[in-house]
N, C-alpha and C. Protein backbone atom coordinates (compact mmCIF):
# COMPACT_ATOMS: atom_id res chain seq x y z
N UNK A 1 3.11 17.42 -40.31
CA UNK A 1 2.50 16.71 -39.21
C UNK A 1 3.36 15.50 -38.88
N UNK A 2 3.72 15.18 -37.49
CA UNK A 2 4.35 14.03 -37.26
C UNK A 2 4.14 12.57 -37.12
N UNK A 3 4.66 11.95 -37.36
CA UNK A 3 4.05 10.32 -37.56
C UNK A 3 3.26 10.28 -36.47
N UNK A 4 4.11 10.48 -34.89
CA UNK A 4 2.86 10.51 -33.62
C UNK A 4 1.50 11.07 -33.73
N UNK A 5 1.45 11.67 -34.45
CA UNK A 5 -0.30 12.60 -34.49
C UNK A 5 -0.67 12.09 -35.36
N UNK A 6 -0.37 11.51 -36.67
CA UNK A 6 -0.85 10.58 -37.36
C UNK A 6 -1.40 9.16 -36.72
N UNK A 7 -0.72 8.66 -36.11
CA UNK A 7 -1.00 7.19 -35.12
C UNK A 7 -0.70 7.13 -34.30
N UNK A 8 -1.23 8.39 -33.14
CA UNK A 8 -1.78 8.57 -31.81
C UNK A 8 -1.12 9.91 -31.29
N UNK A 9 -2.37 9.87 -30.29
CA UNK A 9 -1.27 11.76 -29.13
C UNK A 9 -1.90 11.12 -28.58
N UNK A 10 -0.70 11.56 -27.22
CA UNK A 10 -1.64 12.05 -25.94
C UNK A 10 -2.31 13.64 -25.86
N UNK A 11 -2.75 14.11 -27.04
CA UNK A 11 -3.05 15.69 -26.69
C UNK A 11 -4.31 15.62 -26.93
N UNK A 12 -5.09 16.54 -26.64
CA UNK A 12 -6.88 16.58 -26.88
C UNK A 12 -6.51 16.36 -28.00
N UNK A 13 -7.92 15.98 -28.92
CA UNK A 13 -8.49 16.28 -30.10
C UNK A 13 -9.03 17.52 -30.60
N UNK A 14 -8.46 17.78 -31.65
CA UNK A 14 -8.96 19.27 -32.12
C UNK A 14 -10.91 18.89 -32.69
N UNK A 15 -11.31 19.37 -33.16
CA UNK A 15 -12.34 19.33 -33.38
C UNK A 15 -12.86 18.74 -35.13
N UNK A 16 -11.56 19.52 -35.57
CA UNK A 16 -11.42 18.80 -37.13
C UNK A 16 -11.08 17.19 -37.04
N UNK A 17 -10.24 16.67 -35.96
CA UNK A 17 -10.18 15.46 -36.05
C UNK A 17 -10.91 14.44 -35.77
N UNK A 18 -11.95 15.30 -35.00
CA UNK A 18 -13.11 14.81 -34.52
C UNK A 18 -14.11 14.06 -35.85
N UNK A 19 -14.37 15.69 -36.33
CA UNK A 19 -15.27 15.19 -37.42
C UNK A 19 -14.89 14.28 -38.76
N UNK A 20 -13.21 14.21 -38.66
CA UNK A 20 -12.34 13.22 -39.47
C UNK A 20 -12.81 11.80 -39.17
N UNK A 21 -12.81 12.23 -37.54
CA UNK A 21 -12.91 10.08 -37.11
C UNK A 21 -14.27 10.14 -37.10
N UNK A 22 -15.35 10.98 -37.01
CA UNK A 22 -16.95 10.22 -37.35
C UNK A 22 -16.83 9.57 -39.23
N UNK A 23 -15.89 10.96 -39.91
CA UNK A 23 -16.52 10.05 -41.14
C UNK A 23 -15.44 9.03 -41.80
N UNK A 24 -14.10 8.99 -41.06
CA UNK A 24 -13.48 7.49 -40.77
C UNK A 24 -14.07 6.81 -40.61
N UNK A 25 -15.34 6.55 -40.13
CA UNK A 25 -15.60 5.45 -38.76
C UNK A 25 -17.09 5.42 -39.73
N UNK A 26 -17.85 6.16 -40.26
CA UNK A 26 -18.66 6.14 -40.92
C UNK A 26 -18.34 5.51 -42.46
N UNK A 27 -17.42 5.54 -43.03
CA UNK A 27 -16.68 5.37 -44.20
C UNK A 27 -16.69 3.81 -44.03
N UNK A 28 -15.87 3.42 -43.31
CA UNK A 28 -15.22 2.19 -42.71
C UNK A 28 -16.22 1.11 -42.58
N UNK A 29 -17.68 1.51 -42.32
CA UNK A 29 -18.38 0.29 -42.48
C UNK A 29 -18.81 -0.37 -43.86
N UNK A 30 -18.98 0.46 -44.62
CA UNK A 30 -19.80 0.12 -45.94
C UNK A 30 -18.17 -0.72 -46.54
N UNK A 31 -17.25 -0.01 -46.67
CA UNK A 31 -16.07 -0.24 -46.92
C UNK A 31 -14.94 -1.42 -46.34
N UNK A 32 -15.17 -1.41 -45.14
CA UNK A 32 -14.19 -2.64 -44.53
C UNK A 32 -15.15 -3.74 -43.82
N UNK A 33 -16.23 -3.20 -42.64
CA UNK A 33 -17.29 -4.08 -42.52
C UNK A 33 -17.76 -4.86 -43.11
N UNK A 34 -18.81 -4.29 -44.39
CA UNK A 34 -19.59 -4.45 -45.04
C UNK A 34 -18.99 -5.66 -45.91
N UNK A 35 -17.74 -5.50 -46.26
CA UNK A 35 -17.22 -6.02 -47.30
C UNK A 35 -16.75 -7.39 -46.86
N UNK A 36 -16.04 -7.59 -45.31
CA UNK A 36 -15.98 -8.57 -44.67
C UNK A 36 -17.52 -9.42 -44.43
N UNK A 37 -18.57 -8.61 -44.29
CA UNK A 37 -19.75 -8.98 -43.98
C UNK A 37 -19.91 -9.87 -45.62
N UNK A 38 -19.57 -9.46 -46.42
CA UNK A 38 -20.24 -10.21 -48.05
C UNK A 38 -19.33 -11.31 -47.98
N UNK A 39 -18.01 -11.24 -47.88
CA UNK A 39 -17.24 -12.59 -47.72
C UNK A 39 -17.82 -14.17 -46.83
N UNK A 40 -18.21 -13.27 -45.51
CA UNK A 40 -18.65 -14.22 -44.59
C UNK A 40 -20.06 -15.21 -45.08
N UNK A 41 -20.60 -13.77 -46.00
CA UNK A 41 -22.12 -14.26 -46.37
C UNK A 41 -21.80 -15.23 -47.62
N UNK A 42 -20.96 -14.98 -48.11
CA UNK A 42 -20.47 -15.77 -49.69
C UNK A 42 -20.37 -17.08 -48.75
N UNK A 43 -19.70 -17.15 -47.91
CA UNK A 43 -18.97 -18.46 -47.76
C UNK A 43 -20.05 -19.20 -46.81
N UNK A 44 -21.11 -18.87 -46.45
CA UNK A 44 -22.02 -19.20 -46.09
C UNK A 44 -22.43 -19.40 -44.41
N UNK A 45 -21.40 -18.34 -43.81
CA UNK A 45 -21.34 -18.26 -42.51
C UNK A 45 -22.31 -17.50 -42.01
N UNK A 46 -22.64 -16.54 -42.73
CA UNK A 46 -23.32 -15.42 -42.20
C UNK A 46 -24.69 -14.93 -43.20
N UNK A 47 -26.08 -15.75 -42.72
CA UNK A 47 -27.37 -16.18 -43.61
C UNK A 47 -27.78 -14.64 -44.25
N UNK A 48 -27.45 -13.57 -43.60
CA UNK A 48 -28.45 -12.33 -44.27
C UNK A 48 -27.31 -11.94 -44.89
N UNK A 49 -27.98 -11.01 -46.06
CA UNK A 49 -27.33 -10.69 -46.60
C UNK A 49 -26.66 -9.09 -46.69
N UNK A 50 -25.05 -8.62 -46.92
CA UNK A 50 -24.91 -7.17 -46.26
C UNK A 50 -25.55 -6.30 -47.08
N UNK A 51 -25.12 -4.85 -47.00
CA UNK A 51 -26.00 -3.77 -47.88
C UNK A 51 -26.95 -3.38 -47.16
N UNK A 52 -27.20 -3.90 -45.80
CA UNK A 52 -28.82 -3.83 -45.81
C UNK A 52 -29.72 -2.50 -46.01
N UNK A 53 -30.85 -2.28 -46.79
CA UNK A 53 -31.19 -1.29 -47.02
C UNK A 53 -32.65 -1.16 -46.32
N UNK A 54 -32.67 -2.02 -45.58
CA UNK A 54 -34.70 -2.46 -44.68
C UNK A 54 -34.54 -1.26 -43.93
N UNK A 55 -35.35 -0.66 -44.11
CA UNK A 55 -35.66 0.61 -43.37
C UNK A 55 -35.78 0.68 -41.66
N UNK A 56 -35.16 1.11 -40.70
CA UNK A 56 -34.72 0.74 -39.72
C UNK A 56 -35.93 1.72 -38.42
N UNK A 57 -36.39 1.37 -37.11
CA UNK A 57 -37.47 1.71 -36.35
C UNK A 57 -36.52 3.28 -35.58
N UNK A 58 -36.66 4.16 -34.80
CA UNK A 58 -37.94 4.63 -35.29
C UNK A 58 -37.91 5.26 -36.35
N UNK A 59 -36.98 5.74 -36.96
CA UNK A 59 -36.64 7.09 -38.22
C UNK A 59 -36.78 6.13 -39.73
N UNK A 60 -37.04 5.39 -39.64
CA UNK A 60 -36.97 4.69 -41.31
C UNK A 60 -35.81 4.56 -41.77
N UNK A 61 -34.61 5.39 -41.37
CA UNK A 61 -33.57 5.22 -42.28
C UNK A 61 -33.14 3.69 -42.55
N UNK A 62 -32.35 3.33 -43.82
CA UNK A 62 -31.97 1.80 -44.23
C UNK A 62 -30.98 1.83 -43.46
N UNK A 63 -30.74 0.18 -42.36
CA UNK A 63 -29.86 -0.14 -41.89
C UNK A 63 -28.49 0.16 -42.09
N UNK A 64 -28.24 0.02 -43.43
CA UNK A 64 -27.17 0.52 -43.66
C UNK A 64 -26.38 1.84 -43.67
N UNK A 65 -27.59 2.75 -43.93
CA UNK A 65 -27.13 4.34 -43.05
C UNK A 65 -26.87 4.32 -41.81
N UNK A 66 -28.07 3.86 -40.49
CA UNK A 66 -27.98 3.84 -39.54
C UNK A 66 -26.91 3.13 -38.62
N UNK A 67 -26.23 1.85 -39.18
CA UNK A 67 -25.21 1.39 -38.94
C UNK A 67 -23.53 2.46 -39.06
N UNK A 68 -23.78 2.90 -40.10
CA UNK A 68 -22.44 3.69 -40.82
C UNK A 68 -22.63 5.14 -39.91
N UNK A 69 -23.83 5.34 -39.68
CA UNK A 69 -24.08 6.66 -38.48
C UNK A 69 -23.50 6.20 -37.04
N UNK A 70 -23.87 5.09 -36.39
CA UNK A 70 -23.24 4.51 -35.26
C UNK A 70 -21.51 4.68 -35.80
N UNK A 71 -21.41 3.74 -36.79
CA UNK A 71 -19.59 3.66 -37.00
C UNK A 71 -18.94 5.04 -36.94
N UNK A 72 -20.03 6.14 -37.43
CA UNK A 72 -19.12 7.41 -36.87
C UNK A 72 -18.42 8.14 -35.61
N UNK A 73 -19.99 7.81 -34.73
CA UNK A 73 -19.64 7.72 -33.67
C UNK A 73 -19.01 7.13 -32.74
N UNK A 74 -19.31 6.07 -33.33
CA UNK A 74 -17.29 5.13 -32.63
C UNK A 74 -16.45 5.20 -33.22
N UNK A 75 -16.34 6.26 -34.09
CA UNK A 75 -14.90 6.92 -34.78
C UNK A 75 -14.41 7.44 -33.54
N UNK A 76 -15.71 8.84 -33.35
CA UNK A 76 -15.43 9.65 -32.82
C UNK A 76 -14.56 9.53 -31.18
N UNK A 77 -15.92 8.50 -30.49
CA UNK A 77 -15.14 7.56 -29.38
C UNK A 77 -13.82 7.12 -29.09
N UNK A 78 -13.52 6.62 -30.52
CA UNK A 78 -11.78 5.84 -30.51
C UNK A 78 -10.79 7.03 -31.18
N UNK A 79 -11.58 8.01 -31.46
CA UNK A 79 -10.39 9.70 -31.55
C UNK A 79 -10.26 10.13 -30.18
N UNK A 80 -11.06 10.04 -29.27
CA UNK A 80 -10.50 10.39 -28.03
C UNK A 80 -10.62 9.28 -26.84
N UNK A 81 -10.11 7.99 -27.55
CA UNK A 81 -9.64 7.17 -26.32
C UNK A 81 -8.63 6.45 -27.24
N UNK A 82 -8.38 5.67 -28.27
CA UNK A 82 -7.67 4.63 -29.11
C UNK A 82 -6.12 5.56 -28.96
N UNK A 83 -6.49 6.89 -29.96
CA UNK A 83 -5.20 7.77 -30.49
C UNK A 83 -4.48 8.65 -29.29
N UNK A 84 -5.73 8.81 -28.01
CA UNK A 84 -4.92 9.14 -26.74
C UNK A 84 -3.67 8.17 -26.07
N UNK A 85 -4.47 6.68 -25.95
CA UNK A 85 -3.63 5.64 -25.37
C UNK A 85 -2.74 5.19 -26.12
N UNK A 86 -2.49 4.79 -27.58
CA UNK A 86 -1.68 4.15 -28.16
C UNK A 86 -0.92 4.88 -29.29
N UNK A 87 0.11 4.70 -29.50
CA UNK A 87 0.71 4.96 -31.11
C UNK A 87 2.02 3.77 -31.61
N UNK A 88 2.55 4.24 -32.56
CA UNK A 88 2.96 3.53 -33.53
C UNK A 88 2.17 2.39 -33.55
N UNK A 89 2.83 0.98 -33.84
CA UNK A 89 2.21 -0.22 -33.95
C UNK A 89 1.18 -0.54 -32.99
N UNK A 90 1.18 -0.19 -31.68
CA UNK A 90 0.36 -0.26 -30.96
C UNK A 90 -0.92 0.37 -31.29
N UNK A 91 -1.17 1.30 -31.58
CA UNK A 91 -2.25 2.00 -32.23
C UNK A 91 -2.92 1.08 -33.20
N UNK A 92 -2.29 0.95 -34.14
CA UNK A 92 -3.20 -0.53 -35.24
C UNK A 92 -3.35 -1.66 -34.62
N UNK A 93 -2.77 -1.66 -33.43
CA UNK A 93 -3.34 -3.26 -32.98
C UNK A 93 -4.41 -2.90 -32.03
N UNK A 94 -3.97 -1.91 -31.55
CA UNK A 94 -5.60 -1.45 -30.66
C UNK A 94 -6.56 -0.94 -31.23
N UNK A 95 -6.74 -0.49 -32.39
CA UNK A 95 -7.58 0.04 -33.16
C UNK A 95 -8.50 -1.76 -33.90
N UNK A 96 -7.39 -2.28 -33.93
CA UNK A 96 -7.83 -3.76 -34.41
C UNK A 96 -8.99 -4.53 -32.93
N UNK A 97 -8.25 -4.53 -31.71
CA UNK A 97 -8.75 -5.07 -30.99
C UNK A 97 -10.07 -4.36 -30.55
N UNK A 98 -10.04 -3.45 -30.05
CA UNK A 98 -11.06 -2.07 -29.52
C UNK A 98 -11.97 -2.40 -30.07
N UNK A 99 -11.49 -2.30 -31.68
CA UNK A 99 -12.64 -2.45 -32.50
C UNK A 99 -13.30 -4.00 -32.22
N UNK A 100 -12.61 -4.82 -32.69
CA UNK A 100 -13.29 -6.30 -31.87
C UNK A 100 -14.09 -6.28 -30.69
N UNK A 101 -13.83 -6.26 -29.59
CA UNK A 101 -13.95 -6.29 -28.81
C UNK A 101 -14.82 -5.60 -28.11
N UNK A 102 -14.75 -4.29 -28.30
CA UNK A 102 -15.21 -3.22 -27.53
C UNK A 102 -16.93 -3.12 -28.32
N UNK A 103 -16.94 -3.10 -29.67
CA UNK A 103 -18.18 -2.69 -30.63
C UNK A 103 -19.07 -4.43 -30.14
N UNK A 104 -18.14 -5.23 -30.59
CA UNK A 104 -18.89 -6.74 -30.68
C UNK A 104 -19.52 -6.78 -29.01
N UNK A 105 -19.09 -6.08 -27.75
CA UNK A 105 -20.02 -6.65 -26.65
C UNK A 105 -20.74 -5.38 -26.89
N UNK A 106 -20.60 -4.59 -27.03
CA UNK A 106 -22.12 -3.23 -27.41
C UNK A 106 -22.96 -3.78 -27.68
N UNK A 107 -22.59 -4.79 -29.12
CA UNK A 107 -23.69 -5.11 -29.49
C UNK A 107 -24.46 -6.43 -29.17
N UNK A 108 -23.49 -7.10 -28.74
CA UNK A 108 -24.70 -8.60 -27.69
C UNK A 108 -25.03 -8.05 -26.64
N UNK A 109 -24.24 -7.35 -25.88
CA UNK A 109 -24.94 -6.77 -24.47
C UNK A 109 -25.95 -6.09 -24.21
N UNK A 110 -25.72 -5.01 -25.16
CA UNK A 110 -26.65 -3.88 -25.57
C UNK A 110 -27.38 -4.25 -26.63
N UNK A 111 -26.85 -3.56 -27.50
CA UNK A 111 -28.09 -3.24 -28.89
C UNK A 111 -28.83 -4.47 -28.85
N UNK A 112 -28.11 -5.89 -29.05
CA UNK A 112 -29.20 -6.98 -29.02
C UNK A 112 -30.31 -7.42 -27.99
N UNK A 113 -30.35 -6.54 -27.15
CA UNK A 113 -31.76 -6.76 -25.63
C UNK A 113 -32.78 -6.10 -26.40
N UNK A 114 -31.80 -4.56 -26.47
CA UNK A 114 -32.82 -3.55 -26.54
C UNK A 114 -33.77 -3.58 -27.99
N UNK A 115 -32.96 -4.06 -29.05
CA UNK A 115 -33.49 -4.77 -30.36
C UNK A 115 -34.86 -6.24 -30.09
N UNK A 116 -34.66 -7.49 -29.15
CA UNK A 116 -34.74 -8.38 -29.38
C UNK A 116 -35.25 -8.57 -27.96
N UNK A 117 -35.49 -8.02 -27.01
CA UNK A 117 -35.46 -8.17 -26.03
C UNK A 117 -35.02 -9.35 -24.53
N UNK A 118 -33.49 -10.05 -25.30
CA UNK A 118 -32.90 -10.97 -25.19
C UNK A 118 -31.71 -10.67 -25.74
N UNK A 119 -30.93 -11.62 -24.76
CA UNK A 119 -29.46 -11.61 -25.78
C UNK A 119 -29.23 -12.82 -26.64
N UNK A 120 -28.23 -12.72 -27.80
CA UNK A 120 -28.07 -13.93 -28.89
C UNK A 120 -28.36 -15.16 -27.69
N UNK A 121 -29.06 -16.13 -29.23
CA UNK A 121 -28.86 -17.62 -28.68
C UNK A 121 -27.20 -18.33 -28.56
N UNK A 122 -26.58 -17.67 -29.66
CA UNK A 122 -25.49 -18.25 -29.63
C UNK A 122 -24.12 -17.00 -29.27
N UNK A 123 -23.77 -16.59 -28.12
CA UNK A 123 -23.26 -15.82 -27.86
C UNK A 123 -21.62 -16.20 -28.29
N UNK A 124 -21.23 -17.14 -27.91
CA UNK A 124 -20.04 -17.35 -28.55
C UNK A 124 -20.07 -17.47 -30.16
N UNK A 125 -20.56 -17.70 -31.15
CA UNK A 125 -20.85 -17.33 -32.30
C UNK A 125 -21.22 -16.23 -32.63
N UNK A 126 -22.01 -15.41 -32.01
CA UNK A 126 -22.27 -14.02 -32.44
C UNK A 126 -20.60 -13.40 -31.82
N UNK A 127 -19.78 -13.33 -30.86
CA UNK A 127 -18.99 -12.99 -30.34
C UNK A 127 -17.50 -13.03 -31.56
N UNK A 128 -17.50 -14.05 -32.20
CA UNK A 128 -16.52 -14.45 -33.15
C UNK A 128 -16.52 -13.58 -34.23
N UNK A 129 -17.97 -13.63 -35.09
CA UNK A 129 -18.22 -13.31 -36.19
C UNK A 129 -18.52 -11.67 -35.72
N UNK A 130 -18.80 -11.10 -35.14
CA UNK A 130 -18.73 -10.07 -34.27
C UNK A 130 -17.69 -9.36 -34.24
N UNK A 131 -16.54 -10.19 -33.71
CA UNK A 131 -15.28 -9.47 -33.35
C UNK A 131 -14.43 -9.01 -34.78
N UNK A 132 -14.94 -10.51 -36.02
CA UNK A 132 -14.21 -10.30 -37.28
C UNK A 132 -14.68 -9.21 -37.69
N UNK A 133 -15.89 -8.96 -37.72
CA UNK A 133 -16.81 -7.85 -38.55
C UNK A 133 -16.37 -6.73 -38.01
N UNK A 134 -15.70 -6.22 -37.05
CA UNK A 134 -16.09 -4.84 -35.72
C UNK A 134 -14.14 -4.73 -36.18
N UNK A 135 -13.81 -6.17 -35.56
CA UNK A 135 -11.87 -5.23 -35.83
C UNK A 135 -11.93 -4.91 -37.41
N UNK A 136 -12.27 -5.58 -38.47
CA UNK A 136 -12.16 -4.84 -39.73
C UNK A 136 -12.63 -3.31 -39.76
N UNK A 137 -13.65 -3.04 -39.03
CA UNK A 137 -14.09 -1.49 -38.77
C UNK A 137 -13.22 -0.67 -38.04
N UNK A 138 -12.65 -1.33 -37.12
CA UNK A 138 -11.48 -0.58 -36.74
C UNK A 138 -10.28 -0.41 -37.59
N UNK A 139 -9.69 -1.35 -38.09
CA UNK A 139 -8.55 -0.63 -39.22
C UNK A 139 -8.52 -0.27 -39.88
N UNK A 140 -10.29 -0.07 -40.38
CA UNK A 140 -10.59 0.33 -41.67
C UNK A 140 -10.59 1.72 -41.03
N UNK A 141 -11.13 1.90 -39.92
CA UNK A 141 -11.41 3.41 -39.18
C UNK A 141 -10.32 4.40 -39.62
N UNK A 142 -9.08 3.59 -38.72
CA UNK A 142 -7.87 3.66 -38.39
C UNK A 142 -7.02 3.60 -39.91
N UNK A 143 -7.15 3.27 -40.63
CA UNK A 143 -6.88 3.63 -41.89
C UNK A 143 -7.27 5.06 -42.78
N UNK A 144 -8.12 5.13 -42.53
CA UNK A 144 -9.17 6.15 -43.09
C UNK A 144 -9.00 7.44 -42.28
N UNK A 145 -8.83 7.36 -41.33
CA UNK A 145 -8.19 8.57 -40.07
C UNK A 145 -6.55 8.67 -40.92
N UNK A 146 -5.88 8.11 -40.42
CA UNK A 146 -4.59 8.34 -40.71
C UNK A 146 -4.62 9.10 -42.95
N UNK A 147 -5.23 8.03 -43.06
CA UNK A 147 -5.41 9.16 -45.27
C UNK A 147 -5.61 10.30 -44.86
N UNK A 148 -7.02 10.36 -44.47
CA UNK A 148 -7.72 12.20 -43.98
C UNK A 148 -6.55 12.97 -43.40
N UNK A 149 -6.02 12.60 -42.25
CA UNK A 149 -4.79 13.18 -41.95
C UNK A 149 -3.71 13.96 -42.49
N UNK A 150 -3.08 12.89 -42.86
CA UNK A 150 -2.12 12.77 -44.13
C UNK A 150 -3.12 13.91 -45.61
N UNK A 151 -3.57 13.67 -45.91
CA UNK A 151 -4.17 14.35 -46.96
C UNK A 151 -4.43 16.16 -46.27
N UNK A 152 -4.95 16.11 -45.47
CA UNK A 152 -5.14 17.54 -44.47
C UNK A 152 -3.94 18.10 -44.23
N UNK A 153 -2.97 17.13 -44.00
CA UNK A 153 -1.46 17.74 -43.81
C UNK A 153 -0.77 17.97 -44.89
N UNK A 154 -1.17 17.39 -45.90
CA UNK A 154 -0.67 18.03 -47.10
C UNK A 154 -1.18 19.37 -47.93
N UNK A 155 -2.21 19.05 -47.37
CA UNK A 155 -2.69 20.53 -47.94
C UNK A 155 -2.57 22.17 -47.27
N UNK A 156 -2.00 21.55 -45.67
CA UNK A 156 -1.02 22.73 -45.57
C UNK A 156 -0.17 23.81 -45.13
């Protein structure tokens, strides 16, 4: 397999790579998120604490499944838009930004109305700590895509 299909095509996505970048992208939170999320909380930036396991509306599942279920699906999302538009270095920096950027206004724009029925009080603070938490999900994604890869291509 060539470095380009490793960190980006312009060619469709096969379907295996598909289900590579949901559980990239599912992987990537507990793992690169999550883990940025305990730092932030250590240092006393960020009051709740990660892991969360509170059972989430309507299905019960613990936040923390239901979160890592979303991160799949913006695997899947950034397998057919991130690895279409970018490769080599560009690819990890868009996978970095996308992820910033793109997940962190989902979630003040979106998820936080439809959650809260309002957006954050502090939008430039949720926006920051947001963007740190969301690009770590992206390279963690983008990391985790490229192993699976690499590992799939070795086998054959």
């Amino acid at each position: 397999m060539s470095t380009s299909s490793l960190n980006g095509t312009r060619a469709a996505a096969a379907p295996v790579t598909l289900v590579l970048a949901f559980i990239a992208g599912a992987l990537a939170v507990p793992v690169f998120h999550q883990v940025l999320y305990l730092l932030l909380h250590l240092a006393g930036i960020i009051p709740a604490a990660p892991y969360n396991m509170t059972p989430t509306k309507p299905m019960g599942v613990p936040a923390l499944v239901s979160i890592s279920f979303w991160g799949g699906v913006w695997g899947v999302v950034f397998a057919l838009t991130v690895r279409r538009w970018f490769s080599g270095p560009a690819y990890w920096i868009a996978a970095l930004v996308a992820g910033g950027v793109a997940l962190t206004l989902v979630a003040i724009f979106v998820v936080a109305p439809l959650k809260t029925g309002h957006l954050p009080a502090t939008i430039g603070r949720s926006f920051a700590i947001g963007f740190l938490l969301n690009a770590a999900w992206g390279i963690g994604w983008a990391l985790f895509l490229a192993l699976f890869e690499r590992l799939r291509a070795a086998r054959a």
